[in-house]
C-alpha atoms as a PDB file:
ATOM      1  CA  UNK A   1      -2.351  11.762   4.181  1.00  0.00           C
ATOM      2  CA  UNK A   2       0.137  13.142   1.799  1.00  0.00           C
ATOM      3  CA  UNK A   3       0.222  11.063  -1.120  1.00  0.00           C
ATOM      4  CA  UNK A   4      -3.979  10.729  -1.063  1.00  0.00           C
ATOM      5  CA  UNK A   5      -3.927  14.814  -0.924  1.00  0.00           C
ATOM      6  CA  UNK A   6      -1.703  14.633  -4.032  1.00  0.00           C
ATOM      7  CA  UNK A   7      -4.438  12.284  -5.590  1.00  0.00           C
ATOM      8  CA  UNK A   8      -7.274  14.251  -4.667  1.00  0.00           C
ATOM      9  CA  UNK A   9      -5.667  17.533  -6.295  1.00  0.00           C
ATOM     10  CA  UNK A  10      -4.587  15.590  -9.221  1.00  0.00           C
ATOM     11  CA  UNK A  11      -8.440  13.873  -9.457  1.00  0.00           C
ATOM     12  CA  UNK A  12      -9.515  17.507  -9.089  1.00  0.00           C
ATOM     13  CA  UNK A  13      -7.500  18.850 -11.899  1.00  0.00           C
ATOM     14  CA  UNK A  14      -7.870  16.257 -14.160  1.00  0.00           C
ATOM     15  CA  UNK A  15     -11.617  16.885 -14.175  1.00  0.00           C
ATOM     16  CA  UNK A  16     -11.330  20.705 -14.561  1.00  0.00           C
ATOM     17  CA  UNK A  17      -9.340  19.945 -17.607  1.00  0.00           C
ATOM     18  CA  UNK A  18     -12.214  17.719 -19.029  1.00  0.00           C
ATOM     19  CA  UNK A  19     -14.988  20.390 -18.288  1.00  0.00           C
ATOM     20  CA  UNK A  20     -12.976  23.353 -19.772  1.00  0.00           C
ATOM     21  CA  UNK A  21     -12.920  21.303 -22.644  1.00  0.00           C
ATOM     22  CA  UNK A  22      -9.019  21.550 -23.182  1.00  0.00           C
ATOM     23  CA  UNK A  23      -7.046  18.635 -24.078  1.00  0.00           C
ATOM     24  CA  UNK A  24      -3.402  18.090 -22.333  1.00  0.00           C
ATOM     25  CA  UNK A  25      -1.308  18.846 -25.015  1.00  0.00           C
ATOM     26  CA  UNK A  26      -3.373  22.714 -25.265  1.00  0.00           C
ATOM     27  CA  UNK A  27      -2.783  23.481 -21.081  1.00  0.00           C
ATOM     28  CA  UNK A  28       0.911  22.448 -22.070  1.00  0.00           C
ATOM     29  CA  UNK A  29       1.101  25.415 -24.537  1.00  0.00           C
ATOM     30  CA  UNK A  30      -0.703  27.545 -22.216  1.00  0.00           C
ATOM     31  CA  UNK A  31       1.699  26.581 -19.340  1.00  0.00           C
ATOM     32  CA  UNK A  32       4.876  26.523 -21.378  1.00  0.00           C
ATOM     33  CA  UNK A  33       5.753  22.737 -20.531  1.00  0.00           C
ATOM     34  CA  UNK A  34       5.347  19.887 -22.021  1.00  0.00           C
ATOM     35  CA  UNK A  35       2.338  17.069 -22.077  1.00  0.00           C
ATOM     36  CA  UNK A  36       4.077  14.921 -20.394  1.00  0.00           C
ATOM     37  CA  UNK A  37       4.403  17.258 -17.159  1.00  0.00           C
ATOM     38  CA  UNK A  38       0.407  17.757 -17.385  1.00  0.00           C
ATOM     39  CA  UNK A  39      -0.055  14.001 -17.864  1.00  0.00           C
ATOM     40  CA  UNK A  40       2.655  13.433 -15.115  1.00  0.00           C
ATOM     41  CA  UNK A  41       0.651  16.104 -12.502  1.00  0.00           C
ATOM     42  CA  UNK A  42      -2.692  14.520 -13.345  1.00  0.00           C
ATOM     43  CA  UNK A  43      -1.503  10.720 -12.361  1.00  0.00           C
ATOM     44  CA  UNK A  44      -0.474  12.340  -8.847  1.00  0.00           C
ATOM     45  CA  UNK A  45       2.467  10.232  -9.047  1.00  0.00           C
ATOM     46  CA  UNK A  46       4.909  13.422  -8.435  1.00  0.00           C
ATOM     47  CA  UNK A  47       4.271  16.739  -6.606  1.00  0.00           C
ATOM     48  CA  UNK A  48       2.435  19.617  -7.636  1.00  0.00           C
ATOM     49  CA  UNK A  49       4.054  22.856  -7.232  1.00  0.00           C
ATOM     50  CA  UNK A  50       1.173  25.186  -5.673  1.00  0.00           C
ATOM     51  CA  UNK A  51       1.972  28.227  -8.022  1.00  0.00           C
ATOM     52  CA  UNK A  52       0.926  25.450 -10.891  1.00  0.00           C
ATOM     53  CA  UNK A  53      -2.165  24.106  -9.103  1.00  0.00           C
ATOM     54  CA  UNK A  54      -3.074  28.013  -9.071  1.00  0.00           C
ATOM     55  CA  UNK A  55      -1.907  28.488 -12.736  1.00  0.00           C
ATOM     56  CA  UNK A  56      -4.152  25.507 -13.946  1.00  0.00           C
ATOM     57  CA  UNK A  57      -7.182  26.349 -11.690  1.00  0.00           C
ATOM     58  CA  UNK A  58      -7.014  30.153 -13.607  1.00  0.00           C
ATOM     59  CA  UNK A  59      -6.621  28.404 -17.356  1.00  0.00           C
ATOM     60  CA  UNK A  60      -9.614  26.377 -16.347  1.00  0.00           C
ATOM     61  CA  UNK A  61     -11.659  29.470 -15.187  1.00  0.00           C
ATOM     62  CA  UNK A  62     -12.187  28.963 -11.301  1.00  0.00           C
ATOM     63  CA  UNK A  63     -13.041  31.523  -9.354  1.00  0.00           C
ATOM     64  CA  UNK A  64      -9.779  33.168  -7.484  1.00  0.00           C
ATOM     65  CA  UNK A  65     -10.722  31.487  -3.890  1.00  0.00           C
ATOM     66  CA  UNK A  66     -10.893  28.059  -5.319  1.00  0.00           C
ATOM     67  CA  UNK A  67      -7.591  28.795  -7.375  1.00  0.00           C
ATOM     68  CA  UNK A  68      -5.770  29.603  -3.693  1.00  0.00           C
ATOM     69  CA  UNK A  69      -7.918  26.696  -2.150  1.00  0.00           C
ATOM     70  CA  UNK A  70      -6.163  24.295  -4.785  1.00  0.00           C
ATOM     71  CA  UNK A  71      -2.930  26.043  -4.484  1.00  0.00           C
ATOM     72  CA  UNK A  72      -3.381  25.173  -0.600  1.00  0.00           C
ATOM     73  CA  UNK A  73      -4.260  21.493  -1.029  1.00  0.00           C
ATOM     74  CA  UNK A  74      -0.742  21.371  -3.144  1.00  0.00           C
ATOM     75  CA  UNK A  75       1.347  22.916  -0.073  1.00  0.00           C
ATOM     76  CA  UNK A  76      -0.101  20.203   2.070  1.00  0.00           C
ATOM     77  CA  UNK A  77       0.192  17.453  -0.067  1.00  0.00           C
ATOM     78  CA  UNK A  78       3.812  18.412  -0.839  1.00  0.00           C
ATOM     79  CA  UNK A  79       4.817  17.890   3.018  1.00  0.00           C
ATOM     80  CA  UNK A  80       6.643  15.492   3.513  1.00  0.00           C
ATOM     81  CA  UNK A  81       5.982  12.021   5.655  1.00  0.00           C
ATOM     82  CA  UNK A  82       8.077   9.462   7.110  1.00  0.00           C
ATOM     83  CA  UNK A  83       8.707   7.565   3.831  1.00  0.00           C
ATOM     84  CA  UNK A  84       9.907  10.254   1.977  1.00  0.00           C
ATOM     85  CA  UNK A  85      13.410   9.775   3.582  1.00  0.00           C
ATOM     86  CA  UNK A  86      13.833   6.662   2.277  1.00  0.00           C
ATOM     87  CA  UNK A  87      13.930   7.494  -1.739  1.00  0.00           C
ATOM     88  CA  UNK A  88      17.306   7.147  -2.105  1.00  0.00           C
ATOM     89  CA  UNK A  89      16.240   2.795  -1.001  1.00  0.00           C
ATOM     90  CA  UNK A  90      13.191   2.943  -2.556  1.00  0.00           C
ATOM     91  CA  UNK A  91      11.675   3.321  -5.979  1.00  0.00           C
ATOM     92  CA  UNK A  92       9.472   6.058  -6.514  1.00  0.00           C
ATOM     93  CA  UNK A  93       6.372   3.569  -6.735  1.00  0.00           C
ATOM     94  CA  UNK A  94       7.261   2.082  -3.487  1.00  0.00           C
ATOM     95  CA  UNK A  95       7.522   5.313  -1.971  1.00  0.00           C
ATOM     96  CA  UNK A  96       4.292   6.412  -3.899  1.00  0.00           C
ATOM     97  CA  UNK A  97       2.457   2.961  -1.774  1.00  0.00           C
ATOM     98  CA  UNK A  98       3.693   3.503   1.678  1.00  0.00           C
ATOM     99  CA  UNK A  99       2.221   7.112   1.510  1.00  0.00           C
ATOM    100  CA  UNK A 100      -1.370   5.568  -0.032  1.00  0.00           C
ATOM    101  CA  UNK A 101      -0.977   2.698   2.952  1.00  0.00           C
ATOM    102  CA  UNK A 102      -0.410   4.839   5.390  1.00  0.00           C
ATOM    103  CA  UNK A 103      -3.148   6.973   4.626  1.00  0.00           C
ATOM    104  CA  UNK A 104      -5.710   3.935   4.125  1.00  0.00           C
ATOM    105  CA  UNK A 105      -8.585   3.448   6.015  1.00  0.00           C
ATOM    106  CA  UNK A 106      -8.817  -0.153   5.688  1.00  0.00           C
ATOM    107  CA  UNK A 107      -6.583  -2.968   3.651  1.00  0.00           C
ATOM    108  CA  UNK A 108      -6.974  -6.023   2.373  1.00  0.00           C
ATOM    109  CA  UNK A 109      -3.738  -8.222   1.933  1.00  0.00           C
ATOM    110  CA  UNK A 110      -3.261 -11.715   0.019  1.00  0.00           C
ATOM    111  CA  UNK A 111       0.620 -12.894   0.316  1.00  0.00           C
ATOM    112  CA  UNK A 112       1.867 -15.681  -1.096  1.00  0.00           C
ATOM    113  CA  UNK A 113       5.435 -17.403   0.982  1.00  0.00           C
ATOM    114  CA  UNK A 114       5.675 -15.089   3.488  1.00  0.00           C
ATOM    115  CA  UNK A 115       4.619 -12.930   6.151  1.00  0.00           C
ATOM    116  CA  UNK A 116       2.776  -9.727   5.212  1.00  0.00           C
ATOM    117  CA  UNK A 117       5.403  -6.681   5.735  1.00  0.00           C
ATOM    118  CA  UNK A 118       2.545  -5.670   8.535  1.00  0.00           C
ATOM    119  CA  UNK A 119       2.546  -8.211  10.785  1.00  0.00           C
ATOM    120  CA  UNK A 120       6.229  -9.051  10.793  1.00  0.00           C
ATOM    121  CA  UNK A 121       8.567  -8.801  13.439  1.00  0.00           C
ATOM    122  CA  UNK A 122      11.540  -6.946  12.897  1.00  0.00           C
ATOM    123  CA  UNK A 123      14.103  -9.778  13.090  1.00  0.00           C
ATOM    124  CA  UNK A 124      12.048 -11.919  10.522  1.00  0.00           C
ATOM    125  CA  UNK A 125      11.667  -8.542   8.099  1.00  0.00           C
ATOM    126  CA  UNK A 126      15.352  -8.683   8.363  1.00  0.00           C
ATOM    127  CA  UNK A 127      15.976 -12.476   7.307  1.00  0.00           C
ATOM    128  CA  UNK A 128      13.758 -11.794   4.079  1.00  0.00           C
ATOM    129  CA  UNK A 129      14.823  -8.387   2.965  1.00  0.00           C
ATOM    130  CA  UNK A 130      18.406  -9.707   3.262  1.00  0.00           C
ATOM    131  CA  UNK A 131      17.679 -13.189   1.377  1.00  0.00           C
ATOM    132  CA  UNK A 132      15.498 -10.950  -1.287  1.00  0.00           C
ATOM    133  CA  UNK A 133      18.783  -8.238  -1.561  1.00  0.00           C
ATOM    134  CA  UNK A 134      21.437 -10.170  -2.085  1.00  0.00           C
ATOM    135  CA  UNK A 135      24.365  -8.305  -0.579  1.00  0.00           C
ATOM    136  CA  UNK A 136      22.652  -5.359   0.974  1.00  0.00           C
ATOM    137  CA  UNK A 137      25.094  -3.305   3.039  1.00  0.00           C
ATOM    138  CA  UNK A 138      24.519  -3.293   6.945  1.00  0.00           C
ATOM    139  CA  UNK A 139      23.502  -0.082   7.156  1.00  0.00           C
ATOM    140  CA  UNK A 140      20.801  -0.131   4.215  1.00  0.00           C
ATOM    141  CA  UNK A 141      19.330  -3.426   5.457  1.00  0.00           C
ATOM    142  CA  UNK A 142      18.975  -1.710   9.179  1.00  0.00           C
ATOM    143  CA  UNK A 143      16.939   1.244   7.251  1.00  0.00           C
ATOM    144  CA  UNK A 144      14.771  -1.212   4.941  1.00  0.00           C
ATOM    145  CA  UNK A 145      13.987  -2.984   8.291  1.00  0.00           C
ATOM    146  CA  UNK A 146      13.192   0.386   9.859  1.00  0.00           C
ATOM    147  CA  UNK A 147      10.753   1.030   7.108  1.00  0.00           C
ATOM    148  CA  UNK A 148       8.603  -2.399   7.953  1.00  0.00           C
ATOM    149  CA  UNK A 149       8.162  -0.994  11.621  1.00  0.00           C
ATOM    150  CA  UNK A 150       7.655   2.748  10.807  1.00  0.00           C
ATOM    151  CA  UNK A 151       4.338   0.937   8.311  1.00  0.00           C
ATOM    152  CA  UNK A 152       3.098  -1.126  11.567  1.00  0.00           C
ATOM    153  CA  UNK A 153       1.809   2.276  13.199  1.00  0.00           C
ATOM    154  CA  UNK A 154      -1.758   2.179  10.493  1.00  0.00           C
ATOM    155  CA  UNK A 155      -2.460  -0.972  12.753  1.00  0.00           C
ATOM    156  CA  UNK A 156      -1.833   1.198  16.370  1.00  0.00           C
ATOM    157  CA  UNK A 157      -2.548   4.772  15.712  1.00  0.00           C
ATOM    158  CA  UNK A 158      -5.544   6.861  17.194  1.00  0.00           C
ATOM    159  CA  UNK A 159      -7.835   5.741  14.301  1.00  0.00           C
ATOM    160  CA  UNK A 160      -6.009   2.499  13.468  1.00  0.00           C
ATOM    161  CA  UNK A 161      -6.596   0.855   9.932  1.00  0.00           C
ATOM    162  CA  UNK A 162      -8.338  -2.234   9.550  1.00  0.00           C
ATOM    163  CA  UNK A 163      -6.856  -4.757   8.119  1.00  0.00           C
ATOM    164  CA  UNK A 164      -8.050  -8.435   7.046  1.00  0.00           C
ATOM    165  CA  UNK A 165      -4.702 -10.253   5.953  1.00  0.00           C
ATOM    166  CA  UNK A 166      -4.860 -13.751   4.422  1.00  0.00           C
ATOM    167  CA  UNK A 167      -1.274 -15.615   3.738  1.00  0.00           C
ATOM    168  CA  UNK A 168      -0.907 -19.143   2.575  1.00  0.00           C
ATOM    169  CA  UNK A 169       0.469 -22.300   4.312  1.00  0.00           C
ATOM    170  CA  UNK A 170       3.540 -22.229   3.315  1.00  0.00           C
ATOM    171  CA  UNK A 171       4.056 -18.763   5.389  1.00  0.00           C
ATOM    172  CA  UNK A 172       4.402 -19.970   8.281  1.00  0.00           C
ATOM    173  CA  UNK A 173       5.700 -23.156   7.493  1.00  0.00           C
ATOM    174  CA  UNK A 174       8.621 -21.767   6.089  1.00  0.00           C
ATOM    175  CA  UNK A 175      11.774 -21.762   8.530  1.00  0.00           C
ATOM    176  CA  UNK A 176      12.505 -17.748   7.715  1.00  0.00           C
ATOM    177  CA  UNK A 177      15.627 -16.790  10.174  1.00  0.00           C
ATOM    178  CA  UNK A 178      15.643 -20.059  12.060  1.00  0.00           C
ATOM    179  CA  UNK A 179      13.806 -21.912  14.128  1.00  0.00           C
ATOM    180  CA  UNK A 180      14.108 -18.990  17.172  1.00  0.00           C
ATOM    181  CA  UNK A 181      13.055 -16.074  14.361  1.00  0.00           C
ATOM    182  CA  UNK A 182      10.242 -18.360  13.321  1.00  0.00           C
ATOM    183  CA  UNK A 183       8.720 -18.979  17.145  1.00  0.00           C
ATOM    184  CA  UNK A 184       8.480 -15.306  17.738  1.00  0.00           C
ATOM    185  CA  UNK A 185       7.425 -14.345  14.554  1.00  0.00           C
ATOM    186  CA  UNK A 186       4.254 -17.393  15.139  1.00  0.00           C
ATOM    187  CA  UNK A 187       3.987 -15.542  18.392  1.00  0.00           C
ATOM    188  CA  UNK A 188       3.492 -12.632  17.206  1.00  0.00           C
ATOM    189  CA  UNK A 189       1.212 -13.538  14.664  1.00  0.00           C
ATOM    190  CA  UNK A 190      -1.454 -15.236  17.706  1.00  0.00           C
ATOM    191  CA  UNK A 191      -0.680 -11.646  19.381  1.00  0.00           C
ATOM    192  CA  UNK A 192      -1.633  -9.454  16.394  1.00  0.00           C
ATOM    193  CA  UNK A 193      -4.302 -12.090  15.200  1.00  0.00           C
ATOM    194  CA  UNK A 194      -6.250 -11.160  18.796  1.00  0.00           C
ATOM    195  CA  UNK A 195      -6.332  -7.271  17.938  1.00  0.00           C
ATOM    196  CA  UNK A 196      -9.775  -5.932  17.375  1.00  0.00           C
ATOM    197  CA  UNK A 197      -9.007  -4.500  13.983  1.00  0.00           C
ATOM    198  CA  UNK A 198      -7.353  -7.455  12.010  1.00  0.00           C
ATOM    199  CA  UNK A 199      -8.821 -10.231  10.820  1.00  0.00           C
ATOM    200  CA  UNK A 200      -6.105 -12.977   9.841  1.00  0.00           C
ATOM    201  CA  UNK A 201      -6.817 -16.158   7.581  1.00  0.00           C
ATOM    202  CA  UNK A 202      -4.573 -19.315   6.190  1.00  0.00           C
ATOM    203  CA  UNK A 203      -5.074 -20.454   3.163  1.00  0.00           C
ATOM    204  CA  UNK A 204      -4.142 -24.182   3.702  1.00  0.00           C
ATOM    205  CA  UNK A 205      -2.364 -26.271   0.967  1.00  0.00           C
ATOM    206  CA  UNK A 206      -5.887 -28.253   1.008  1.00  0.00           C
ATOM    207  CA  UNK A 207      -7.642 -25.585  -0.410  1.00  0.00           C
ATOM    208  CA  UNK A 208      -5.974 -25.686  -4.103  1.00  0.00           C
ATOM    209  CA  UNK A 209      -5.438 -23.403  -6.661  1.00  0.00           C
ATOM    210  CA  UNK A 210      -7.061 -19.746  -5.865  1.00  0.00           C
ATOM    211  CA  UNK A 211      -7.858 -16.294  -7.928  1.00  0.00           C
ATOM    212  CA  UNK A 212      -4.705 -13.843  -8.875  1.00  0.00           C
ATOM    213  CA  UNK A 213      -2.776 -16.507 -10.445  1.00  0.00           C
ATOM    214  CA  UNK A 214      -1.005 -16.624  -7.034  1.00  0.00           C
ATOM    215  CA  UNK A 215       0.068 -12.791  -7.439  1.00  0.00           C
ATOM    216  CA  UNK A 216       0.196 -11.332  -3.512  1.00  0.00           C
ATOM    217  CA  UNK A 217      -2.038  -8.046  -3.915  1.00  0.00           C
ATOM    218  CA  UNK A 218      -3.188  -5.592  -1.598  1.00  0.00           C
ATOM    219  CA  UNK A 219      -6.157  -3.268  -1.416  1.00  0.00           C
ATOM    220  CA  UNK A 220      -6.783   0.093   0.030  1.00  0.00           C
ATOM    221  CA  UNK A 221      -9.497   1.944   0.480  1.00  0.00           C
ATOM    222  CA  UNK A 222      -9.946   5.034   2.493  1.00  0.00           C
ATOM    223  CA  UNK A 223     -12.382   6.587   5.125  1.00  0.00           C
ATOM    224  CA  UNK A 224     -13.356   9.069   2.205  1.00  0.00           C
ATOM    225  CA  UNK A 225     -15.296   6.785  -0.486  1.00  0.00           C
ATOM    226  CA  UNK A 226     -14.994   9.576  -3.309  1.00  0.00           C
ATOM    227  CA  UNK A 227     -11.361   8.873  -3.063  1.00  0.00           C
ATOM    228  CA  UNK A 228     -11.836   5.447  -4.539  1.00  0.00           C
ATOM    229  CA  UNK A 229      -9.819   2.680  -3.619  1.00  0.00           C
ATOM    230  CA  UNK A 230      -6.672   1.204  -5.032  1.00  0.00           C
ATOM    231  CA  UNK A 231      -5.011  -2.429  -5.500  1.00  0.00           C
ATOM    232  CA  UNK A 232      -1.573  -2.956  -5.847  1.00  0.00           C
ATOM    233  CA  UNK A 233      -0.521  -5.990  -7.453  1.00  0.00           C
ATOM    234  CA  UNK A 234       3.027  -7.495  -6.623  1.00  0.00           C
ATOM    235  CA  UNK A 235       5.198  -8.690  -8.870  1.00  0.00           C
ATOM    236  CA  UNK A 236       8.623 -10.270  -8.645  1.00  0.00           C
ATOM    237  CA  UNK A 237      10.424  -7.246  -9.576  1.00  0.00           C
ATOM    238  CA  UNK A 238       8.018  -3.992  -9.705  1.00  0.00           C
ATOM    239  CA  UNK A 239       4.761  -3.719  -8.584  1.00  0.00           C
ATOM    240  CA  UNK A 240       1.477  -2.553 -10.758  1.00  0.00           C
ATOM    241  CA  UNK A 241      -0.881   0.338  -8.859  1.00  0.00           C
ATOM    242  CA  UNK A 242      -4.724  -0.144 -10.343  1.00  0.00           C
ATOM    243  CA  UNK A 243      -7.091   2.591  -9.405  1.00  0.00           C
ATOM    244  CA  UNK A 244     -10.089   2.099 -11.992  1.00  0.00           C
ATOM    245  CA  UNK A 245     -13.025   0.939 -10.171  1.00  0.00           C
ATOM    246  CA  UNK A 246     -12.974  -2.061 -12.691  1.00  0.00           C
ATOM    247  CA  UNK A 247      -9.789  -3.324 -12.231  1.00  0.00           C
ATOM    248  CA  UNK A 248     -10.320  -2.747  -8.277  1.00  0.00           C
ATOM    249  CA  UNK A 249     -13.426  -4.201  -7.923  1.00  0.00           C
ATOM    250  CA  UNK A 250     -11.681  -7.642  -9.587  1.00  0.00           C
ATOM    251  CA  UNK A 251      -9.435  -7.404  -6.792  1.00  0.00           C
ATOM    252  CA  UNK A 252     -12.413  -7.319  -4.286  1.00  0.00           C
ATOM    253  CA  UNK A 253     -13.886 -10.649  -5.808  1.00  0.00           C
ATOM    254  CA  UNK A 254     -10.915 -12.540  -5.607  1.00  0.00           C
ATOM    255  CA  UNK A 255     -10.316 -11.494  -1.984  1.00  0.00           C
ATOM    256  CA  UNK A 256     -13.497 -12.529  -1.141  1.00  0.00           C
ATOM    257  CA  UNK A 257     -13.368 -15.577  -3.218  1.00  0.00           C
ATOM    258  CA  UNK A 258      -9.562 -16.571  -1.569  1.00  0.00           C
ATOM    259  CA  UNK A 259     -11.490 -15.599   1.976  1.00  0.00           C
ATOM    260  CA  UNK A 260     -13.753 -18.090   1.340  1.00  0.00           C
ATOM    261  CA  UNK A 261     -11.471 -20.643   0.760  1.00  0.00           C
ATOM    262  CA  UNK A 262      -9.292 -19.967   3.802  1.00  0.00           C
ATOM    263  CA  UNK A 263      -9.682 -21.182   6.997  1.00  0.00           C
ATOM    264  CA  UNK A 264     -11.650 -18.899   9.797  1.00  0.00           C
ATOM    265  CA  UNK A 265     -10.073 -16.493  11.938  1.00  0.00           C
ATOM    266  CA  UNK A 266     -10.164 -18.918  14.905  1.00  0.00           C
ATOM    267  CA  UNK A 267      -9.229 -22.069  12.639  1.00  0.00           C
ATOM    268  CA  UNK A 268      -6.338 -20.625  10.923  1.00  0.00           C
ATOM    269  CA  UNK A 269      -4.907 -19.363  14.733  1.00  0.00           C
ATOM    270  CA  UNK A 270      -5.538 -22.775  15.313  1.00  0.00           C
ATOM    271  CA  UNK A 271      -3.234 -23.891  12.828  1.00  0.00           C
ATOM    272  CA  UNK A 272      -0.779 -21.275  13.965  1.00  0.00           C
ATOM    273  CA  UNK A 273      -0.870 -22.323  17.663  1.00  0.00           C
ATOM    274  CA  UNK A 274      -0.311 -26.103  16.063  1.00  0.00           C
ATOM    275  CA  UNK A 275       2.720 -25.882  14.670  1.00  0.00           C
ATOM    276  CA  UNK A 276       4.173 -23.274  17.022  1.00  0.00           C
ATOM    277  CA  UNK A 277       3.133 -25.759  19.531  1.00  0.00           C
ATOM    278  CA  UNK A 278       5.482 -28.195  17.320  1.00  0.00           C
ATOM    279  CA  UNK A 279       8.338 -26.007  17.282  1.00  0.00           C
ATOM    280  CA  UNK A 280       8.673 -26.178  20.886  1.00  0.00           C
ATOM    281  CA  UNK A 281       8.161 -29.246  21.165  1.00  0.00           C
END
């Protein structure tokens, strides 16, 4: 809940600003620091220090309990979750999604070659982060490989996530780790597939050319709708965060346009059970 407490504060403040009628660049002079801090606290891409939540709710003219109540919501969103140890692996962006993911309510997930990082098993997150990072040192690759099964819990926790993940054929076609990796990672898929709160789907070669330009992409949205929801769209190198209802609701359409074309829940385990089936054989 960290990183969406950081957005709501920086939501918050970013309005305040707009009704006090104060531009960035004039809170800078009144808070003797640059723009680029004020544009950098009202992203909620970096923490908020509570005595500048409090600062910034006075310069806007709140009332002195809402200025603590702000100053409050910056203490708790400044705590510090699981992911945070892993900044020194991790890019601040990354780190920035696993807080928003593991905060999400529900997710939708389209992944293109591989497994989603959800619903793999440790030894196949291994094979791929270690293909993808050439040269990784043991003990990094053990920690990246820690952080796939630390992101699992949104799927087992006391109010576990939904999640409806479509991947296309060539996922689990693809011989990732060998053939042994490959049967328990099918395995697990059936296993997972079964759970009452995700909904899995193949998107067979059949089915042609779908929305995203074949970009993997995943949306979150949490149990709170005035906290909006966000899609994160994966690139080859960095990843782009959208959070403007526009751009988000695009995302929506071609989920539900790449859902359509996929197979059903029960066809696409189906198709899983198939091939596994082959493997053995």
């Amino acid at each position: 809940m960290h990183a969406l407490r950081r957005r709501r504060l920086a939501l918050e403040l970013h309005h305040q600003r707009v009704l006090a009628g104060l531009t960035g660049s004039e809170v800078a002079a009144r808070m003797d620091c640059s723009a680029s801090k004020i544009s950098r606290i009202e992203t909620g891409r970096v923490p908020i220090a509570p005595r500048d939540a409090r600062e910034l709710a006075r310069i806007y003219g709140l009332a002195p309990d809402r200025q603590e109540q702000l100053a409050q919501l910056a203490r708790d969103a400044r705590r510090t979750g699981w992911w945070e140890a892993y900044g020194d692996l991790l890019k601040p962006e990354q780190v920035w999604f696993l807080g928003l993911e593991s905060a999400a309510a529900r997710l939708r997930i389209f992944e293109v070659g591989v497994i989603p990082g959800l619903l793999q098993t440790s030894d196949y997150a291994r094979a791929i982060i270690d293909a993808a990072l050439l040269g990784l040192p043991g003990p990094e690759l053990s920690r990246l490989v820690q952080i796939t099964g630390s992101r699992q819990s949104v799927l087992t926790r006391r109010s576990p996530a939904t999640v409806a993940a479509i991947m296309d054929e060539a996922a689990i076609r693809r011989q990732v780790g060998g053939p042994q990796v490959m049967r328990a990672q099918l395995t697990h898929l059936l296993a997972v597939a079964h759970a009452p709160n995700v909904d899995l789907q193949i998107l067979p070669f059949s089915a042609g050319a779908g929305p995203s330009a074949g970009r993997p992409f995943v949306l979150l949205s949490f149990a709170d709708p005035a906290d909006g929801d966000f899609a994160f769209v994966h690139g080859q190198v960095t990843s782009t965060c959208i959070d403007e209802p526009a751009g988000t609701g695009k995302y929506r359409q071609f989920f539900d346009r790449l859902s359509q074309m996929s197979l059903s829940p029960a066809g696409s385990a189906t198709l899983i059970s198939s091939i596994l089936a082959g493997q053995r054989g």
